[in-house]
Protein backbone atom coordinates (compact mmCIF):
# COMPACT_ATOMS: atom_id res chain seq x y z
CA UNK A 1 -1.13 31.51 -16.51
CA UNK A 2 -3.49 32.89 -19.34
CA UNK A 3 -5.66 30.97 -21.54
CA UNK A 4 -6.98 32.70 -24.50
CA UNK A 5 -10.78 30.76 -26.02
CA UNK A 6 -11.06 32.07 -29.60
CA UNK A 7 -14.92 31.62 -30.62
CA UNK A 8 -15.24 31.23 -34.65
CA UNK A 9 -18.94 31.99 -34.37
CA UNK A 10 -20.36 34.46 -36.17
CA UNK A 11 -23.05 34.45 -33.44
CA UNK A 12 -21.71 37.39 -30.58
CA UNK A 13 -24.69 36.42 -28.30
CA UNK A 14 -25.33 32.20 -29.23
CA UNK A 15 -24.91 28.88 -28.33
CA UNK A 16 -20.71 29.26 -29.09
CA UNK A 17 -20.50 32.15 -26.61
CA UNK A 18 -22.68 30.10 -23.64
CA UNK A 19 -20.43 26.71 -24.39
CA UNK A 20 -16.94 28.98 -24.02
CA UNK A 21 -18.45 30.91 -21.08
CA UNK A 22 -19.10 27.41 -19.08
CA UNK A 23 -15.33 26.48 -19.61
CA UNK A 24 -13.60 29.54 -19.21
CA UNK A 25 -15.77 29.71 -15.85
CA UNK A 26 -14.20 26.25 -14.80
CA UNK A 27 -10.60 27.36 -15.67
CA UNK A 28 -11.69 30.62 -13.69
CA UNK A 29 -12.01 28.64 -10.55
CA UNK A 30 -8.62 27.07 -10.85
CA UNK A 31 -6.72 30.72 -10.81
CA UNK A 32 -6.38 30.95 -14.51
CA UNK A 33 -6.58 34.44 -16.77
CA UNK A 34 -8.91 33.85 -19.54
CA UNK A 35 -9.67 35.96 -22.57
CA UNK A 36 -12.81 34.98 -24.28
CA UNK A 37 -11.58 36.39 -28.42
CA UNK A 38 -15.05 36.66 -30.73
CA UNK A 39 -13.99 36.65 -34.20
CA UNK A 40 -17.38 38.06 -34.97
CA UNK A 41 -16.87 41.67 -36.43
CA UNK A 42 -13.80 40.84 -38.60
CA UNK A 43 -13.14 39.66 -42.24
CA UNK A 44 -10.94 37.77 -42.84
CA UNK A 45 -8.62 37.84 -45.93
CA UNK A 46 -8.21 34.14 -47.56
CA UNK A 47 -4.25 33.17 -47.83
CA UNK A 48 -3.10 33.89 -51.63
CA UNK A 49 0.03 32.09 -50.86
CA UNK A 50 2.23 34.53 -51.48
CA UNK A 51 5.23 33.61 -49.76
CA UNK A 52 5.72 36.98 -47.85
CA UNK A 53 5.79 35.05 -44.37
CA UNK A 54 8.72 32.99 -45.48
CA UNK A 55 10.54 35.63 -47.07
CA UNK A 56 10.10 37.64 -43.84
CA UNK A 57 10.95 35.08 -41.96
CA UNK A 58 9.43 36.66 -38.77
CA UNK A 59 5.90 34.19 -38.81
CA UNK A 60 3.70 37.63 -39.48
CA UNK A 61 1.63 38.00 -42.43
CA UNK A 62 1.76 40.98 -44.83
CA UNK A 63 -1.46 41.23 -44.97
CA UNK A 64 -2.37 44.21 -42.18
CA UNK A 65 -5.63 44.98 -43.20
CA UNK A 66 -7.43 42.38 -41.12
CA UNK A 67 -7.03 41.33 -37.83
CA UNK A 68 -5.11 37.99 -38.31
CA UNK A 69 -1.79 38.97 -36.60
CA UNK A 70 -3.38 40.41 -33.53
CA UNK A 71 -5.66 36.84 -33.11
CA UNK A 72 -2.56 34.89 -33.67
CA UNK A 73 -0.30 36.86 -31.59
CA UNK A 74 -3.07 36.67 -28.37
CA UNK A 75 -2.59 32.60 -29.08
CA UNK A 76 0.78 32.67 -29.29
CA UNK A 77 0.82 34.93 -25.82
CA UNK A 78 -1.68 32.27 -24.08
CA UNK A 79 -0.47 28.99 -22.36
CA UNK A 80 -3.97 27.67 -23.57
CA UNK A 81 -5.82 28.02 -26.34
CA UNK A 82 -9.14 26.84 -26.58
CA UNK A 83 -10.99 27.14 -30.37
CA UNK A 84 -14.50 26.61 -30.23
CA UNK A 85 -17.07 26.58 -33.08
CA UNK A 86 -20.46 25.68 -34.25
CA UNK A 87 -20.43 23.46 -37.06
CA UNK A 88 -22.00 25.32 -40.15
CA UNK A 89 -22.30 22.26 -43.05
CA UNK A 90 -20.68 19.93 -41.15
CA UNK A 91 -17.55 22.08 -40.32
CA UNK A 92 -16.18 25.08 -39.08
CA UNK A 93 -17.73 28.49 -40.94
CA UNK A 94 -15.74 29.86 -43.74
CA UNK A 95 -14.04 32.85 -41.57
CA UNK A 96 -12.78 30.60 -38.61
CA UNK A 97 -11.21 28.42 -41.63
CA UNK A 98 -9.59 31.74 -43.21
CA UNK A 99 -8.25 32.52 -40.05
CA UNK A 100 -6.63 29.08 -39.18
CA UNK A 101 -5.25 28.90 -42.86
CA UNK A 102 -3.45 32.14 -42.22
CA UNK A 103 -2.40 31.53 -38.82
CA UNK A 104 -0.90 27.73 -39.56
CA UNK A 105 0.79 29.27 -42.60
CA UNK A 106 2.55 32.25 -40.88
CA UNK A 107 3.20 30.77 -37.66
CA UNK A 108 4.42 27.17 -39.08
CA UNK A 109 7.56 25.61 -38.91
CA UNK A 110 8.53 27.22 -42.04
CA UNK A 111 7.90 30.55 -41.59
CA UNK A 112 7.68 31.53 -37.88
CA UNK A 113 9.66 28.92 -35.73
CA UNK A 114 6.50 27.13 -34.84
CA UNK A 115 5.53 29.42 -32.12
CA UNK A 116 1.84 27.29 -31.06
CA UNK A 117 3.95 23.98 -30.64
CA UNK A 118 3.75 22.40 -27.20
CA UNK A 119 0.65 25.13 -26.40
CA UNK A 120 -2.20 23.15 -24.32
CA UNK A 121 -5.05 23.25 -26.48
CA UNK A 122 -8.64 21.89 -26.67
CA UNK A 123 -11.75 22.25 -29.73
CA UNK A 124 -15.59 22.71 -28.45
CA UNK A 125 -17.91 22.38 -31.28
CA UNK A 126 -21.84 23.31 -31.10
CA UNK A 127 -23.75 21.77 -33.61
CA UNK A 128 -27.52 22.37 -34.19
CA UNK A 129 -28.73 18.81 -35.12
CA UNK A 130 -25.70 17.30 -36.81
CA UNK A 131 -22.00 18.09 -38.21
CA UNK A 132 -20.20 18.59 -34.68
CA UNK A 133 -18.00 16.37 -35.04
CA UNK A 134 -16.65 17.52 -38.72
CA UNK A 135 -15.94 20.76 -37.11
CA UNK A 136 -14.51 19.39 -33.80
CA UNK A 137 -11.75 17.61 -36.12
CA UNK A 138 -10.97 20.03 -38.29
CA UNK A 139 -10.10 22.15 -35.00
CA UNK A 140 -7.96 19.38 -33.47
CA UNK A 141 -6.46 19.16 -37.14
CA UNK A 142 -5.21 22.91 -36.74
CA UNK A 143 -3.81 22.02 -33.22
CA UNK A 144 -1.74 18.96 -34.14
CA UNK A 145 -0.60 20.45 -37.32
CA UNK A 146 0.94 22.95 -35.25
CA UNK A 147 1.98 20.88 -32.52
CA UNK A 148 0.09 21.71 -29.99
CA UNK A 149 -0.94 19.40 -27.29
CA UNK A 150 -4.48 17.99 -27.52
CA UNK A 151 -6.33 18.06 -24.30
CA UNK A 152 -9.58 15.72 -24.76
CA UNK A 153 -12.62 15.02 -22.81
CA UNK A 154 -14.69 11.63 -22.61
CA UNK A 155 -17.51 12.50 -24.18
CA UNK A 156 -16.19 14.57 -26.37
CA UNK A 157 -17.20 18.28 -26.04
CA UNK A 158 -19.21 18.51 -28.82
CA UNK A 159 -22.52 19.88 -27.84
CA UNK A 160 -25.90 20.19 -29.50
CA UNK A 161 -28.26 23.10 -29.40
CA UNK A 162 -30.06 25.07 -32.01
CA UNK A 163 -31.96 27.93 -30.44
CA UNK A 164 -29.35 30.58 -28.38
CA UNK A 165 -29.11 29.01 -24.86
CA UNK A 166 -30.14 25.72 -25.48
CA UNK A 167 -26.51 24.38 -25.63
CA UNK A 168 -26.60 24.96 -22.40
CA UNK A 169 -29.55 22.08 -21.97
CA UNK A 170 -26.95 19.76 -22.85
CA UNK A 171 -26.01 18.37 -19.38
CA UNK A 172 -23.73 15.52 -20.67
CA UNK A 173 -21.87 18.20 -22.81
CA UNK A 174 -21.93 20.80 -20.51
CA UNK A 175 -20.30 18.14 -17.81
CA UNK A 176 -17.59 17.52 -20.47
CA UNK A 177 -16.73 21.11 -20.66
CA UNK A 178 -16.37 21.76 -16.99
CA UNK A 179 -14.53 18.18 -17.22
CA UNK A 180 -12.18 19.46 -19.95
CA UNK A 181 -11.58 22.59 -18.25
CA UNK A 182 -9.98 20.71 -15.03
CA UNK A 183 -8.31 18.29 -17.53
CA UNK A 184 -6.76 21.38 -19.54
CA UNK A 185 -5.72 23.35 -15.84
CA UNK A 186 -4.19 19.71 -14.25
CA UNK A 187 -1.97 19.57 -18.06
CA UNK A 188 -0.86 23.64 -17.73
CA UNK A 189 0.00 23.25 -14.79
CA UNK A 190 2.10 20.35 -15.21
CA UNK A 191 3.72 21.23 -18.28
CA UNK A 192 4.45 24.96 -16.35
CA UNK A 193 5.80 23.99 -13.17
C-alpha cells in the first residue's frame, strides 16, 4: 500500500516538511510506502476553464507545461493521500490552490470518472500564529468534493509554529499526527483487505 503526502509549502526545508515527515514516519512503522511530493519548484498554471478535460474525456489537462498531471496522477496512484499546508492569510498559498483547482476540475466526475473518490485522505495545516484552520478546511473541502474519505484526528492536526522546526514543539499537534497516521493505516487497511 502507498501513500503519497503532497506538501503545498513553498518552504523545501520548514515547518510543512517537519509536520509531513512526523506522519509519514508513523505510517512508515505500519509497513506503508510513502512518497513525501514538495510542490516547491513548480508553477502552476491557473485553470482558464477551457473545457479541454471534458472534451477529452480522459480527466488530463491540456495544459503540459506544468507539472499538474504528474502530481495528480501520483494521487490518483496512492491509496492515501495526505495534503498538508501552512496557512498563508488564513488559507492555503496561491500555488497549492492552483493545483487543487486543476486537479478537482480534470479529475472530477465530469471529466475523468472521479478517479480520487473513495481514496483515504487526511489535511495537516501549519500555521504561524493564526489561520490554520482556514487552510485545514479548504483541504478537507478538496477531499470531499472529490469524494474522498476524510480521515480526522481529535485535536485536529493543525499545528502552530513560526520559526523552521518549531512545529515540531507542538507536542499536542505532533501527538495528533502520529495519532492520525495510525487512524489513516487502521482505515487503508480496512477499506483494502
Amino acid at each position: 500500500m502507498r501513500i503519497a503526502a503532497l506538501n503545498g509549502s513553498p518552504r523545501l526545508i520548514g515547518n510543512t516538511t517537519s509536520a509531513v515527515n512526523v506522519i509519514l514516519d508513523e505510517l512508515e512503522k505500519q509497513g506503508f510506502r510513502t512518497e513525501h511530493i514538495q510542490i516547491y519548484g513548480s508553477m502552476m498554471t491557473p485553470c482558464n476553464d477551457c473545457g479541454s478535460c471534458v472534451i477529452r474525456g480522459d480527466g488530463r489537462c491540456i495544459i503540459e507545461d506544468d507539472d499538474m498531471n504528474m502530481y495528480m496522477d501520483r494521487l490518483i496512484a496512492a491509496d492515501g493521500v495526505i495534503i498538508a499546508s501552512p496557512s498563508y492569510y488564513g488559507g492555503i498559498p496561491g500555488q497549492l490552490k492552483i493545483l487543487l483547482e486543476r486537479i478537482t476540475t480534470a479529475a472530477s466526475n465530469r471529466t475523468g470518472g472521479n478517479r480520487l473518490a473513495r481514496k483515504i485522505g487526511c489535511a495537516i495545516a501549519v500555521q504561524g500564529h493564526d489561520g490554520g484552520t482556514g487552510a485545514y478546511s479548504e483541504i478537507v473541502n478538496f477531499m470531499l468534493r472529490n469524494k474522498m474519505v476524510v480521515c480526522g484526528s481529535s485535536p485536529l492536526t493543525v499545528l502552530t509554529g513560526a520559526k523552521p522546526g518549531e512545529v515540531l514543539d507542538d507536542k499536542a499537534g505532533t501527538a495528533a499526527l502520529r495519532e492520525l497516521g495510525k487512524e489513516m493505516g487502521w482505515l487503508i487497511a480496512r477499506m483494502n483487505p
